[in-house]
C-alpha atoms as a PDB file:
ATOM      1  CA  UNK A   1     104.578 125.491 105.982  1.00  0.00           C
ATOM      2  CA  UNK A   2     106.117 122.751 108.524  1.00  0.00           C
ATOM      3  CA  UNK A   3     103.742 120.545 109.338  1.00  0.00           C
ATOM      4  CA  UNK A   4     104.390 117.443 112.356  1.00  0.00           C
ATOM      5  CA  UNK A   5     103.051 114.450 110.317  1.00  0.00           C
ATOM      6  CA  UNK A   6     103.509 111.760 113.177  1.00  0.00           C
ATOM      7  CA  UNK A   7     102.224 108.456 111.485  1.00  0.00           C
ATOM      8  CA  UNK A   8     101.577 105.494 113.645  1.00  0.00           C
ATOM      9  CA  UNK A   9     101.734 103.052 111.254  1.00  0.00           C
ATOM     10  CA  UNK A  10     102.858 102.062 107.577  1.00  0.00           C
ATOM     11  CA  UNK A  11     101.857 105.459 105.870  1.00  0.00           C
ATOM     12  CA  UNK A  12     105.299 107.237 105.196  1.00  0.00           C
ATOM     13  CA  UNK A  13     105.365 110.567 103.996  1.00  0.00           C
ATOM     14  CA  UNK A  14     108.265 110.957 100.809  1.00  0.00           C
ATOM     15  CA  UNK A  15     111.753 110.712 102.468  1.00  0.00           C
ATOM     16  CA  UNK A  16     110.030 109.994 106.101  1.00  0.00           C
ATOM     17  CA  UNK A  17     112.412 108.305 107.620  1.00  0.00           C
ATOM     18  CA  UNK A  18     109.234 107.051 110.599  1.00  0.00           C
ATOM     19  CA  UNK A  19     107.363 107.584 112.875  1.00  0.00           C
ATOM     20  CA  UNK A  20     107.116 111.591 114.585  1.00  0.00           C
ATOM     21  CA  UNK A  21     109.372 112.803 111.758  1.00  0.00           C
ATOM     22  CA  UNK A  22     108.259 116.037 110.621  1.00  0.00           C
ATOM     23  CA  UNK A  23     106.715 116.208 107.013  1.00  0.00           C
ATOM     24  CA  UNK A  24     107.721 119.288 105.023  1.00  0.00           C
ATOM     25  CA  UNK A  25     105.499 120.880 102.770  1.00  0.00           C
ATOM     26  CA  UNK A  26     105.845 123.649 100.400  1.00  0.00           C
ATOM     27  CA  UNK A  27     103.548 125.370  98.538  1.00  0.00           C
ATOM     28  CA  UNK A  28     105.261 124.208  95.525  1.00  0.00           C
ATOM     29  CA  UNK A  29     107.233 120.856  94.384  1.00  0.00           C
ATOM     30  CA  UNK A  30     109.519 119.805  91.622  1.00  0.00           C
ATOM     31  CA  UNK A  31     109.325 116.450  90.525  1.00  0.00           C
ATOM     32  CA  UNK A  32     113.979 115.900  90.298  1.00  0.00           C
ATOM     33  CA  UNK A  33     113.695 113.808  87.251  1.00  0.00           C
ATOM     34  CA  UNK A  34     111.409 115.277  85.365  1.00  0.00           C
ATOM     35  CA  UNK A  35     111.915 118.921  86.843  1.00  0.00           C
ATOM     36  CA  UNK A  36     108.119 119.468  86.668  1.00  0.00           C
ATOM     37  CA  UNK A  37     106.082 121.173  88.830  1.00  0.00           C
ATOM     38  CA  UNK A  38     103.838 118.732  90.808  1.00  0.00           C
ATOM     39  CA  UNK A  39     101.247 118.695  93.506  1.00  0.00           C
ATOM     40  CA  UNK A  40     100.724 116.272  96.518  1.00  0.00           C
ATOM     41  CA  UNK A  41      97.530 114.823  98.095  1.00  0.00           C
ATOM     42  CA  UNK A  42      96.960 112.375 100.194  1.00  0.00           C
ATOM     43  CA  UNK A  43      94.840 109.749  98.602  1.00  0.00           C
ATOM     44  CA  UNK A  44      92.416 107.746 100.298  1.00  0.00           C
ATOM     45  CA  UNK A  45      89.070 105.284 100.038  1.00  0.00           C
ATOM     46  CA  UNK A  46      85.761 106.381 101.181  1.00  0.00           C
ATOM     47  CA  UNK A  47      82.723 104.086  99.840  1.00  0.00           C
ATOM     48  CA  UNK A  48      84.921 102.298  97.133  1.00  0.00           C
ATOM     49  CA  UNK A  49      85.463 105.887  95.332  1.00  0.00           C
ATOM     50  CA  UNK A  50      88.972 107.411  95.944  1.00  0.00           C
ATOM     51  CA  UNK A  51      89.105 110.644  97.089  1.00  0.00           C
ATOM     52  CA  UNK A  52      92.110 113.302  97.760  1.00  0.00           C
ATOM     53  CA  UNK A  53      93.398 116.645  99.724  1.00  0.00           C
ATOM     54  CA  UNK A  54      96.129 118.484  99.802  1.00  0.00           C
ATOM     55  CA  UNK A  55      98.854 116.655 101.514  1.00  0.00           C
ATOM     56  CA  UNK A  56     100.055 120.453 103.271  1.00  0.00           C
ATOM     57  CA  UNK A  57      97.105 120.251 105.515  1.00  0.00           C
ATOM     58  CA  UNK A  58      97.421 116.637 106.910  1.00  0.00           C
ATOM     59  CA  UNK A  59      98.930 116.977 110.180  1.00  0.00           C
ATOM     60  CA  UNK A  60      98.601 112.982 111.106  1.00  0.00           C
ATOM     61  CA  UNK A  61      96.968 109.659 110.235  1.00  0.00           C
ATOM     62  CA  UNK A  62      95.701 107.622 113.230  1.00  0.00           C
ATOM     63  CA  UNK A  63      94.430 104.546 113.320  1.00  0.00           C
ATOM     64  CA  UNK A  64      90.961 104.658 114.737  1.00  0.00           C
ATOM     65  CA  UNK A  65      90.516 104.720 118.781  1.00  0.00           C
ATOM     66  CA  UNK A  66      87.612 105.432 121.087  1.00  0.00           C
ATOM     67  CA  UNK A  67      85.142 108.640 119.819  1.00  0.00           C
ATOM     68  CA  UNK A  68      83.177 110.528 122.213  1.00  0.00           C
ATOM     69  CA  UNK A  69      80.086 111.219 120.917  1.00  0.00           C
ATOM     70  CA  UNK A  70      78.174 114.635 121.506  1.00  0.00           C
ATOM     71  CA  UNK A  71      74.818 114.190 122.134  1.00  0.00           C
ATOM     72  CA  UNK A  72      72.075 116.073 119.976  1.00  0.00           C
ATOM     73  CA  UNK A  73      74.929 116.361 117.127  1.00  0.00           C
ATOM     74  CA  UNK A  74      74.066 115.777 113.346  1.00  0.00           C
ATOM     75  CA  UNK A  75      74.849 111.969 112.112  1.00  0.00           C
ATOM     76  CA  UNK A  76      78.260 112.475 110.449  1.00  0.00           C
ATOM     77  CA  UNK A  77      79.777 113.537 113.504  1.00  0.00           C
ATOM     78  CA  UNK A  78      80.858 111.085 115.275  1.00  0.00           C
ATOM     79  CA  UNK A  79      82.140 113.211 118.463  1.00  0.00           C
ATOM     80  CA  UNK A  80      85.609 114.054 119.770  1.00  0.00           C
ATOM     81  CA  UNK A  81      88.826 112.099 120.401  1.00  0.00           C
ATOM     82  CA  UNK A  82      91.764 113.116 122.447  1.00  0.00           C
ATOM     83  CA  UNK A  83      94.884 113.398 120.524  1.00  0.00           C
ATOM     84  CA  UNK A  84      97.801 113.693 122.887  1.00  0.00           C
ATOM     85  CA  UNK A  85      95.678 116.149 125.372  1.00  0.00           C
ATOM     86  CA  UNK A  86      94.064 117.776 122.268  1.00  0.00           C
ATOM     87  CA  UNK A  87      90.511 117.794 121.933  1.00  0.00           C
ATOM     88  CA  UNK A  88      89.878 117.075 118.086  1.00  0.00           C
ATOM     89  CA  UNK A  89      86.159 116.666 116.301  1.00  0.00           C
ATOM     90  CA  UNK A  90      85.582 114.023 114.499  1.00  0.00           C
ATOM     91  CA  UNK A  91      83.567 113.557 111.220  1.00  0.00           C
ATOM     92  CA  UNK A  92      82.440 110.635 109.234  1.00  0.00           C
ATOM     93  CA  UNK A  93      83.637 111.126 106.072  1.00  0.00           C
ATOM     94  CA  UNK A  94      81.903 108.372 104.270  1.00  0.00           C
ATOM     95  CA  UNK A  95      78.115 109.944 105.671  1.00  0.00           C
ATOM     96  CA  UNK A  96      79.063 113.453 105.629  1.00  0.00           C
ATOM     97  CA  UNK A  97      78.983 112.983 101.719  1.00  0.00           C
ATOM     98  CA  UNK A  98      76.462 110.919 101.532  1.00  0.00           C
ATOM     99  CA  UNK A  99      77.104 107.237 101.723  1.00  0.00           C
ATOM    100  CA  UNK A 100      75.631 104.942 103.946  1.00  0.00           C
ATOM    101  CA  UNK A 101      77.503 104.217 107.439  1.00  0.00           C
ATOM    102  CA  UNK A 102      79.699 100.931 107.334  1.00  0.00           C
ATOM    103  CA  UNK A 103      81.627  99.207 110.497  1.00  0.00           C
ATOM    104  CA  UNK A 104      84.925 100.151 110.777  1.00  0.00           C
ATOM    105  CA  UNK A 105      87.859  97.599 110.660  1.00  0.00           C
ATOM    106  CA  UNK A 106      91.526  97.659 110.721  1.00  0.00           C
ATOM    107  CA  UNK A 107      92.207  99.793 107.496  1.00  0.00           C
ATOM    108  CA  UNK A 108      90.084 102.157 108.892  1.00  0.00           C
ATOM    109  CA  UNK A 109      91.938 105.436 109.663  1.00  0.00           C
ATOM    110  CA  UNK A 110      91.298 108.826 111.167  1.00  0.00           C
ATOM    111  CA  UNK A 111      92.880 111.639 108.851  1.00  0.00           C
ATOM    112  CA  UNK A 112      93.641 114.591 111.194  1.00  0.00           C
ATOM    113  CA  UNK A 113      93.160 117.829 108.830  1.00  0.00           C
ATOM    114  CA  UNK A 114      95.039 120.903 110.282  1.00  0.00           C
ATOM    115  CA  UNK A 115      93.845 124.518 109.100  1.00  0.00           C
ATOM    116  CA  UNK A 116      95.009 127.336 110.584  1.00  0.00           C
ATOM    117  CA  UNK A 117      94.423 126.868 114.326  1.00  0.00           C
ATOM    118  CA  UNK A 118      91.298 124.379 113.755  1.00  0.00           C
ATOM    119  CA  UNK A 119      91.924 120.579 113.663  1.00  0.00           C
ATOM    120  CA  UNK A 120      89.035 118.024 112.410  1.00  0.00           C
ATOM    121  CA  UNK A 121      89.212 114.139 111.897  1.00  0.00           C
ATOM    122  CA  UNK A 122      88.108 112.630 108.995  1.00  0.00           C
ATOM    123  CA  UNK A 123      87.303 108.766 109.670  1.00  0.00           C
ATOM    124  CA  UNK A 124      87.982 107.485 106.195  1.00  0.00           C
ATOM    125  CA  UNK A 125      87.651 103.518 104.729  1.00  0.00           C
ATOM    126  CA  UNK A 126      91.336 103.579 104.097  1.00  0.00           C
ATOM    127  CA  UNK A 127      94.568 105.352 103.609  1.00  0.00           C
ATOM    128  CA  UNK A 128      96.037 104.227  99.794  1.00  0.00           C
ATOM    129  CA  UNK A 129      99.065 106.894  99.136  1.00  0.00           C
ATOM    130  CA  UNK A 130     100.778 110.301  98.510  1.00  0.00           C
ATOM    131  CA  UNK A 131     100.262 111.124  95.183  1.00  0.00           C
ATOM    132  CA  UNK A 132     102.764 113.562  93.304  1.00  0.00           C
ATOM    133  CA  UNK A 133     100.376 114.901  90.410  1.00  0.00           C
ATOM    134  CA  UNK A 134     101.543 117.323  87.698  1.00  0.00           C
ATOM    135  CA  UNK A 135      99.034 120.195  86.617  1.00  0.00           C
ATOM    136  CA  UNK A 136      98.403 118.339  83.361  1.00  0.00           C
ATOM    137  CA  UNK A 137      96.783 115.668  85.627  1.00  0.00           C
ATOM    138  CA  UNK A 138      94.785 117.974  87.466  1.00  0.00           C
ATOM    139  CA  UNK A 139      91.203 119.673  86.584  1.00  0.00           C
ATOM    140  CA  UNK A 140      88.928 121.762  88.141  1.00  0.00           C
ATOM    141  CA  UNK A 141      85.704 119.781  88.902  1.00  0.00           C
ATOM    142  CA  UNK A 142      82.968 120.444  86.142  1.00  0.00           C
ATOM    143  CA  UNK A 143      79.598 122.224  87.378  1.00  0.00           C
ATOM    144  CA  UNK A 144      77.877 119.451  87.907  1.00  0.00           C
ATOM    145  CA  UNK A 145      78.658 116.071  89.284  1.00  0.00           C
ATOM    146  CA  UNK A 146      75.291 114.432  90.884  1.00  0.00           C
ATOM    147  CA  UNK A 147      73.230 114.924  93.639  1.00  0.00           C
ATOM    148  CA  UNK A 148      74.429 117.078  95.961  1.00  0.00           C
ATOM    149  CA  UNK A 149      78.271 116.382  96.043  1.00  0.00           C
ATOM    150  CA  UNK A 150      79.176 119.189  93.563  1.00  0.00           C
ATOM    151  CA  UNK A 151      76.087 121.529  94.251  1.00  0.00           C
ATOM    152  CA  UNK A 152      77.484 121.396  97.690  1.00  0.00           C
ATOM    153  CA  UNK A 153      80.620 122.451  96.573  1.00  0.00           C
ATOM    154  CA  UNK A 154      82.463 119.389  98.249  1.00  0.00           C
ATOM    155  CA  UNK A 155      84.566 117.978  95.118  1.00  0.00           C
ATOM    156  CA  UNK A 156      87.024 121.074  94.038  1.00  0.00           C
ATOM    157  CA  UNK A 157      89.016 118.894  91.453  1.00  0.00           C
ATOM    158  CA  UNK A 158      89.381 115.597  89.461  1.00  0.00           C
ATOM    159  CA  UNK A 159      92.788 114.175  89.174  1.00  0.00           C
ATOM    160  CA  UNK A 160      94.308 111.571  86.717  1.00  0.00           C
ATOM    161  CA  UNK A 161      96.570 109.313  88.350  1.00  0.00           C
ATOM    162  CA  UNK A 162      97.744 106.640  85.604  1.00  0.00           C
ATOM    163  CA  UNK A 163      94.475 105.007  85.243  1.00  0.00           C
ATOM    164  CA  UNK A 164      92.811 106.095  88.202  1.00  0.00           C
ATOM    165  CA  UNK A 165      90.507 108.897  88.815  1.00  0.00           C
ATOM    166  CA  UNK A 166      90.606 110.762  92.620  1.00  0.00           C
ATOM    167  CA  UNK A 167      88.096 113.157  93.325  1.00  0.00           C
ATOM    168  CA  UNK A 168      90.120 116.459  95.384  1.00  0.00           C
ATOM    169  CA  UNK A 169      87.930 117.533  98.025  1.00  0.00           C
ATOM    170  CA  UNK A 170      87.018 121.187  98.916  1.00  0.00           C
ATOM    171  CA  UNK A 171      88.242 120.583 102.305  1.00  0.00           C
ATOM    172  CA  UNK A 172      86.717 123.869 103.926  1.00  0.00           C
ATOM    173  CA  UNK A 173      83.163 122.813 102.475  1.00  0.00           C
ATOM    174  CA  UNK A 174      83.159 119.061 103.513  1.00  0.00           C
ATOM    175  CA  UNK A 175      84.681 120.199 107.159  1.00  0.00           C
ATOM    176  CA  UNK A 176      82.137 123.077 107.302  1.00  0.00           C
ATOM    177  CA  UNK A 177      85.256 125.537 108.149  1.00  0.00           C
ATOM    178  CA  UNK A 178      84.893 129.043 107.370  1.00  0.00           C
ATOM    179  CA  UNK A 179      87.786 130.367 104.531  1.00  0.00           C
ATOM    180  CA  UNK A 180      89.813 133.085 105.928  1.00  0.00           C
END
């Protein structure tokens, strides 16, 4: 899959050589050194906890701009933006799991999530990194994982990078997007 990751600011993609280069992604990766099979996600902050998803279905990162919002919608979304003459929902990621709302400021980014012909924006605290994970760091999530986050199937797997934890989000659930 060949996906246009246009980044319009400091987030590079590895071997991005800037900005409206085109990010390839392949279903599978081998780390060169170590040979290894790995996976990448694109790692980001939402309430302090980092989260993840799978770096093939990040078509951009934005930095935040004006939202329309749709009246009569539910609270996490925000409304739509207009990316280069697409129209593009937007959610809040932080209330659509179950945070409280905070202001944004200027780490704040929009993560534009491209599956199959649908597009979605996922206002998230902050962008961190591209993390290449091996399947020895990666776990499906266990059944249950407090209120409402795993019984709402939003958190598919947990992922050891050196000390940290990132949660992988079941991007179909948290986007409400119907699996093909």
């Amino acid at each position: 899959m060949n996906i246009g990751f246009h980044q319009s600011d400091k987030y590079k993609a590895p071997g991005d050589s800037g900005v409206g280069s085109t990010y390839t992604s392949t279903d599978e990766h081998i780390d060169t050194e170590t040979d290894e099979k790995v996976e990448e996600y694109l790692i980001f902050t939402v309430n302090s906890i980092s989260f993840g998803v799978d770096i093939s279905i990040v078509q951009e990162i934005i930095k935040m701009q004006k939202i329309y919002p749709i009246p009569n919608s539910l609270p996490h979304c925000k409304g739509i933006i207009n990316l280069r003459g697409t129209i593009v929902p937007v959610i809040d990621t932080r209330i659509k799991l179950g945070y409280e709302p905070a202001p944004y400021d200027e780490n704040t980014r929009i993560v534009i999530i491209k599956i199959d012909t649908d597009r979605v924006g996922m206002i998230v605290d902050r962008v961190n990194e591209v993390a290449r994970l091996t399947p020895d760091e990666i776990a499906n999530a266990p059944g249950t994982l407090g209120r409402g986050v795993k019984s709402g199937g939003m958190i598919e797997k947990l992922a050891r990078g050196g000390e940290k934890v990132h949660q992988i989000l079941d991007v179909y659930t948290v986007l409400s997007i119907p699996r093909a």
